[in-house]
PDB file of N, CA and C in Angstrom:
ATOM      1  N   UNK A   1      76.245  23.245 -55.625  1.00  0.00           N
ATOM      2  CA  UNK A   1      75.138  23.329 -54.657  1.00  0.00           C
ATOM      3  C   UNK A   1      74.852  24.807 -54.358  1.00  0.00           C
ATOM      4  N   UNK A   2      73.732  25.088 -54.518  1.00  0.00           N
ATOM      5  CA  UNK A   2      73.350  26.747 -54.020  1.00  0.00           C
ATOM      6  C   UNK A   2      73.048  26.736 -52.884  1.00  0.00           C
ATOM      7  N   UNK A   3      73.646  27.927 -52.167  1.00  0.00           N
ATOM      8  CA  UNK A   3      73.252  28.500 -50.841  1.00  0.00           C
ATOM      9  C   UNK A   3      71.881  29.009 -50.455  1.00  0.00           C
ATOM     10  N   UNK A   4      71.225  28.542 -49.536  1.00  0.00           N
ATOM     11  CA  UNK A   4      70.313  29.257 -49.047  1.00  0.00           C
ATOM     12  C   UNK A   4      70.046  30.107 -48.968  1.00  0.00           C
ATOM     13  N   UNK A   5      68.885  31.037 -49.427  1.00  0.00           N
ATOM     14  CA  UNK A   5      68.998  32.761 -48.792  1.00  0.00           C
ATOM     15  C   UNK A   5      67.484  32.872 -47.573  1.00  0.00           C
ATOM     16  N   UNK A   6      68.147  33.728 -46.971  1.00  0.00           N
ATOM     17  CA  UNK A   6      66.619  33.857 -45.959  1.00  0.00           C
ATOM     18  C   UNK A   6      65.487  34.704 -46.535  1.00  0.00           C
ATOM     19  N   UNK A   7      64.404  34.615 -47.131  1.00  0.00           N
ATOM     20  CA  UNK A   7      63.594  35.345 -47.683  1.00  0.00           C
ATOM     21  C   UNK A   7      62.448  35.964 -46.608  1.00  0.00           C
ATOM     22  N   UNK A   8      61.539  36.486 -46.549  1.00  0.00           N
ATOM     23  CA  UNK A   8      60.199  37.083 -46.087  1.00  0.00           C
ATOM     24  C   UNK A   8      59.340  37.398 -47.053  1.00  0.00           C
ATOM     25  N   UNK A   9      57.987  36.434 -46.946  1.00  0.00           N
ATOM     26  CA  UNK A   9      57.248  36.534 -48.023  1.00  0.00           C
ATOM     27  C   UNK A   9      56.312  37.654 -46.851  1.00  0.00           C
ATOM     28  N   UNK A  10      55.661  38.469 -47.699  1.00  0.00           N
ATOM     29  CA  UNK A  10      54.265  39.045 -47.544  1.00  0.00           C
ATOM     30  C   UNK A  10      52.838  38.410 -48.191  1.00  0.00           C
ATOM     31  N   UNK A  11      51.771  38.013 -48.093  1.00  0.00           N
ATOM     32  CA  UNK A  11      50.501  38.065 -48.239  1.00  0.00           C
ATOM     33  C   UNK A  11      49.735  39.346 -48.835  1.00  0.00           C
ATOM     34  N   UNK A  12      48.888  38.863 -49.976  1.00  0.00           N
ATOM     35  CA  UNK A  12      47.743  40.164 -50.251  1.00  0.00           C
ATOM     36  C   UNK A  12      47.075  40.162 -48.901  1.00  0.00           C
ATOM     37  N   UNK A  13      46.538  39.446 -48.367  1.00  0.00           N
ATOM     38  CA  UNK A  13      45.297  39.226 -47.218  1.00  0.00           C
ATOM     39  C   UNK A  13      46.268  39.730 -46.107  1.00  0.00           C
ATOM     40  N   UNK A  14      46.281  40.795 -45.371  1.00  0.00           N
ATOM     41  CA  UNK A  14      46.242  40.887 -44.099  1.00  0.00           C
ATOM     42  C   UNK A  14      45.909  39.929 -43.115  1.00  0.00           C
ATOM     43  N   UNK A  15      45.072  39.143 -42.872  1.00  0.00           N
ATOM     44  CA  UNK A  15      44.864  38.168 -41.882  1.00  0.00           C
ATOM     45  C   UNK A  15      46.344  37.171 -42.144  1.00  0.00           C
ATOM     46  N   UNK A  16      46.514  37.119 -43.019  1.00  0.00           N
ATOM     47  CA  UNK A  16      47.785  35.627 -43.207  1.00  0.00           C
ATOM     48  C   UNK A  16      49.041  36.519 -43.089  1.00  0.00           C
ATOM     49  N   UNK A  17      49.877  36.261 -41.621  1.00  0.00           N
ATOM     50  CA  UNK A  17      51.072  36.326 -41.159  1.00  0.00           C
ATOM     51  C   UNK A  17      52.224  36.329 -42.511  1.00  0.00           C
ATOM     52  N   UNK A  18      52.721  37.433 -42.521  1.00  0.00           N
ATOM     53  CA  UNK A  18      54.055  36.902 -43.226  1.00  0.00           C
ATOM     54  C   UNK A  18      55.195  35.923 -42.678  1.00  0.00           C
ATOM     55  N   UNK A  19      55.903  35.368 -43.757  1.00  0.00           N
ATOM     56  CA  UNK A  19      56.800  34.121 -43.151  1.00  0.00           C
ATOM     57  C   UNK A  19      58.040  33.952 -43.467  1.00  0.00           C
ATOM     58  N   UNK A  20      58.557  33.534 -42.471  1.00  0.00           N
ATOM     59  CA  UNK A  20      60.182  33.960 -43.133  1.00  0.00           C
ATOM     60  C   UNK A  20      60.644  32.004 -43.207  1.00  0.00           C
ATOM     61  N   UNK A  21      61.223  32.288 -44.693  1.00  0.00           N
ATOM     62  CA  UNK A  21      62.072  31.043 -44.309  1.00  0.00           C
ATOM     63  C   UNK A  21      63.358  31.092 -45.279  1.00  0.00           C
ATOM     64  N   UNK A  22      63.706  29.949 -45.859  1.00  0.00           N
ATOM     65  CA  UNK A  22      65.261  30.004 -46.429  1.00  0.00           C
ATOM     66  C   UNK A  22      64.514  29.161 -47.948  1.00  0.00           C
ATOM     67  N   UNK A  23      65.334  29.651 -49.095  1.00  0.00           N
ATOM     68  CA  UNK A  23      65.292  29.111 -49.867  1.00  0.00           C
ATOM     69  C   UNK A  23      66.330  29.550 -51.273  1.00  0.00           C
ATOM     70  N   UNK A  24      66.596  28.360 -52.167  1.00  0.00           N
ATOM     71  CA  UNK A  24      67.706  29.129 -52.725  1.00  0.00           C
ATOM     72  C   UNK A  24      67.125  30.224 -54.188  1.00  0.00           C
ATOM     73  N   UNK A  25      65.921  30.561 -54.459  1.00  0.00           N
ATOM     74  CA  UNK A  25      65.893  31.656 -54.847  1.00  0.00           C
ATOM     75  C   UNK A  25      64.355  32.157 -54.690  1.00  0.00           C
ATOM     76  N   UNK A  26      64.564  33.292 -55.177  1.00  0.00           N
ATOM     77  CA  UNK A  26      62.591  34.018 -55.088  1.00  0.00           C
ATOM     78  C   UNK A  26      61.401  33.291 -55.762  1.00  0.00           C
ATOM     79  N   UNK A  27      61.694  32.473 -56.581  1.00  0.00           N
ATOM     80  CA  UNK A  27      60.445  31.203 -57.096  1.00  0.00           C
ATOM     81  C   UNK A  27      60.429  30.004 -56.156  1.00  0.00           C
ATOM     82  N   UNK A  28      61.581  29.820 -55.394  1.00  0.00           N
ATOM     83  CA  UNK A  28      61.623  28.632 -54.714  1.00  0.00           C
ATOM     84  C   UNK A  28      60.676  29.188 -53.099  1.00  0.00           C
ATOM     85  N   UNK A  29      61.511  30.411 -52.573  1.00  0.00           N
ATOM     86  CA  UNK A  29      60.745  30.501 -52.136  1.00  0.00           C
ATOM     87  C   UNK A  29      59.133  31.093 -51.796  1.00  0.00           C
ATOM     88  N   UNK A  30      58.758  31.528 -53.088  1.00  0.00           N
ATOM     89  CA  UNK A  30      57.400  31.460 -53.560  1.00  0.00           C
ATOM     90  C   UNK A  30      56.446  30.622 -53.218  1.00  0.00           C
ATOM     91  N   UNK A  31      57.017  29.362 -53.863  1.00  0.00           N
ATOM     92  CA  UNK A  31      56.285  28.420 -54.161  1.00  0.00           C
ATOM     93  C   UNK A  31      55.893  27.708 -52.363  1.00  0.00           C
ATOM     94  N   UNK A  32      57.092  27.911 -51.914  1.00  0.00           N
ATOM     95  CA  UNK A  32      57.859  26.790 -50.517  1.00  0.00           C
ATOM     96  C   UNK A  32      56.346  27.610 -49.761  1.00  0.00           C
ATOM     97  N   UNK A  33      56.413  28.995 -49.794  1.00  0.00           N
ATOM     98  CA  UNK A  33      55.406  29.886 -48.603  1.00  0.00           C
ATOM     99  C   UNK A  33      53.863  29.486 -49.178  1.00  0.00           C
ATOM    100  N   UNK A  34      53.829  29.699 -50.389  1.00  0.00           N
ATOM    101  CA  UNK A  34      52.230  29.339 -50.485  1.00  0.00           C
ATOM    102  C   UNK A  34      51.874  27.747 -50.047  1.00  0.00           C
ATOM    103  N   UNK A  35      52.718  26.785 -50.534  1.00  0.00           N
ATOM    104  CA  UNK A  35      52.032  25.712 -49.720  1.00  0.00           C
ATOM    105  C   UNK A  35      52.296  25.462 -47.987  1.00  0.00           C
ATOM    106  N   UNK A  36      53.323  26.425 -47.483  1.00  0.00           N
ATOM    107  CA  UNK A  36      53.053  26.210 -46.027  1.00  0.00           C
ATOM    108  C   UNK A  36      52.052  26.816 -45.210  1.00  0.00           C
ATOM    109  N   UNK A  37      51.640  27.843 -46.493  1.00  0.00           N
ATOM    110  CA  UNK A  37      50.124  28.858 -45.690  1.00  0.00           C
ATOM    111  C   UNK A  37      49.049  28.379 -46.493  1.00  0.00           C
ATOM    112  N   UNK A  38      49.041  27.081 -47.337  1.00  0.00           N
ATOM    113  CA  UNK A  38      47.526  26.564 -48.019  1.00  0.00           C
ATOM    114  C   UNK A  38      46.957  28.052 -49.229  1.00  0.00           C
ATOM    115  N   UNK A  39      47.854  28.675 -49.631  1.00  0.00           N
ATOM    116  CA  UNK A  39      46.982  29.273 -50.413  1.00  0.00           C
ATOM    117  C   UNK A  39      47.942  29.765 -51.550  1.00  0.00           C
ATOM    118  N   UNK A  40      47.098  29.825 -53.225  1.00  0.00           N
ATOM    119  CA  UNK A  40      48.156  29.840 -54.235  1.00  0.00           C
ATOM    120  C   UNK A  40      49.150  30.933 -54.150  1.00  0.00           C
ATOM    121  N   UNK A  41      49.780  30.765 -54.963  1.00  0.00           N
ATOM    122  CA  UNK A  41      51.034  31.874 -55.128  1.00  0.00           C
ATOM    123  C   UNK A  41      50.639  33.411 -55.454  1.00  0.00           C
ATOM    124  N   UNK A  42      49.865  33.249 -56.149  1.00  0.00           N
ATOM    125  CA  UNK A  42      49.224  34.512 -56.481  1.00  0.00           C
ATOM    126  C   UNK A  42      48.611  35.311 -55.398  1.00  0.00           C
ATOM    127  N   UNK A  43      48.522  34.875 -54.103  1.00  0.00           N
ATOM    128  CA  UNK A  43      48.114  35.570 -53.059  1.00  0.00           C
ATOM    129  C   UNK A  43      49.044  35.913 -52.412  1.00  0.00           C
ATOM    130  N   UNK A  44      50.601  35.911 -53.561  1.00  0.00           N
ATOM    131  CA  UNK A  44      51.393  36.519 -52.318  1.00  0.00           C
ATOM    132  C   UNK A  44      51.479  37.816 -52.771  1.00  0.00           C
ATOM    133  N   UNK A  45      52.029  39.208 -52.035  1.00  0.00           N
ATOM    134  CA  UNK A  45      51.559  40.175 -52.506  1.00  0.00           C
ATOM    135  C   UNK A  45      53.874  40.465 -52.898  1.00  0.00           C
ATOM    136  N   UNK A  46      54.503  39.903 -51.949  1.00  0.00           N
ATOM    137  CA  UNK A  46      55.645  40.484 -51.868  1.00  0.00           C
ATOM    138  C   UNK A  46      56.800  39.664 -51.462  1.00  0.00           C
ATOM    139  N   UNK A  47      57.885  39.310 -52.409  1.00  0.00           N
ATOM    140  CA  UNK A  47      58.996  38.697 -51.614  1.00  0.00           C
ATOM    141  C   UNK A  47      60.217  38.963 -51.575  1.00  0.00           C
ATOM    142  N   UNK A  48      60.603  39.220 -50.219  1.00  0.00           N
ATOM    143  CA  UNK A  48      62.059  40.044 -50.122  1.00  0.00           C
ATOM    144  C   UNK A  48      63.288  38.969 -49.763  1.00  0.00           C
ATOM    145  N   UNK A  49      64.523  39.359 -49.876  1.00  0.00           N
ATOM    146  CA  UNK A  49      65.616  38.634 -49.262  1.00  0.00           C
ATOM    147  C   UNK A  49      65.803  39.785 -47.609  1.00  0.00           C
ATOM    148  N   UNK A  50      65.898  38.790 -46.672  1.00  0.00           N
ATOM    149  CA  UNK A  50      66.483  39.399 -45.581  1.00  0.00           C
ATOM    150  C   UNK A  50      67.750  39.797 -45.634  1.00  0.00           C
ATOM    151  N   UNK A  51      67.755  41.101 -45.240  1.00  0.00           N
ATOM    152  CA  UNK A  51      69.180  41.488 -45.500  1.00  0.00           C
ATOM    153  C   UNK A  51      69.886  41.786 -44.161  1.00  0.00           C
ATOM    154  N   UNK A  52      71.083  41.238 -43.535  1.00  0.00           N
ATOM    155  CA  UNK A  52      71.465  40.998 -42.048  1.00  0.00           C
ATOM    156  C   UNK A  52      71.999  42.612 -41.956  1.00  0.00           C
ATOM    157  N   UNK A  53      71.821  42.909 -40.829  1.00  0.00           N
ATOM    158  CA  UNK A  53      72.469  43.995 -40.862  1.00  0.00           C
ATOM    159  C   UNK A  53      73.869  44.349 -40.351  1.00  0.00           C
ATOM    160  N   UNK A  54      74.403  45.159 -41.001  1.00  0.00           N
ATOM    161  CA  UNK A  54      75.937  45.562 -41.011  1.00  0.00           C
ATOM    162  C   UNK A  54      76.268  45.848 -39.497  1.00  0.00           C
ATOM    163  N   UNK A  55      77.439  45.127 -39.016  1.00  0.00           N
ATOM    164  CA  UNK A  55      77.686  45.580 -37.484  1.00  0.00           C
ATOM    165  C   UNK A  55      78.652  46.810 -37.609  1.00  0.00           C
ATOM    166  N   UNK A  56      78.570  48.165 -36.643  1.00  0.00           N
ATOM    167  CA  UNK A  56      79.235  49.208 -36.482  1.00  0.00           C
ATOM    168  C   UNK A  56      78.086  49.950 -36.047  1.00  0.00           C
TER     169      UNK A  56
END
């Protein structure tokens, strides 16, 4: 079973909010953000893994 990762997609369009959610890789969550914002994949401009930050 693969682990979840927390991603943050970006948008080409400025008006459409970037979105953070979990998925277990960068196509999954590709795919997961364009149909929760109604618009194809190709309008996304950017997708990162959240990276937690180090305590100290």
């Amino acid at each position: 079973m693969h682990k979840l990762l927390p991603f943050r997609i970006h948008f080409e369009d400025p008006e459409i909010a970037p979105i953070d959610l979990d998925a277990r890789d960068a196509e999954a969550a590709r795919q997961l953000a364009a149909t929760r914002r109604g618009v194809p994949a190709g309008a996304i401009r950017k997708v990162k893994i959240i990276r937690e930050k180090a305590n100290g």
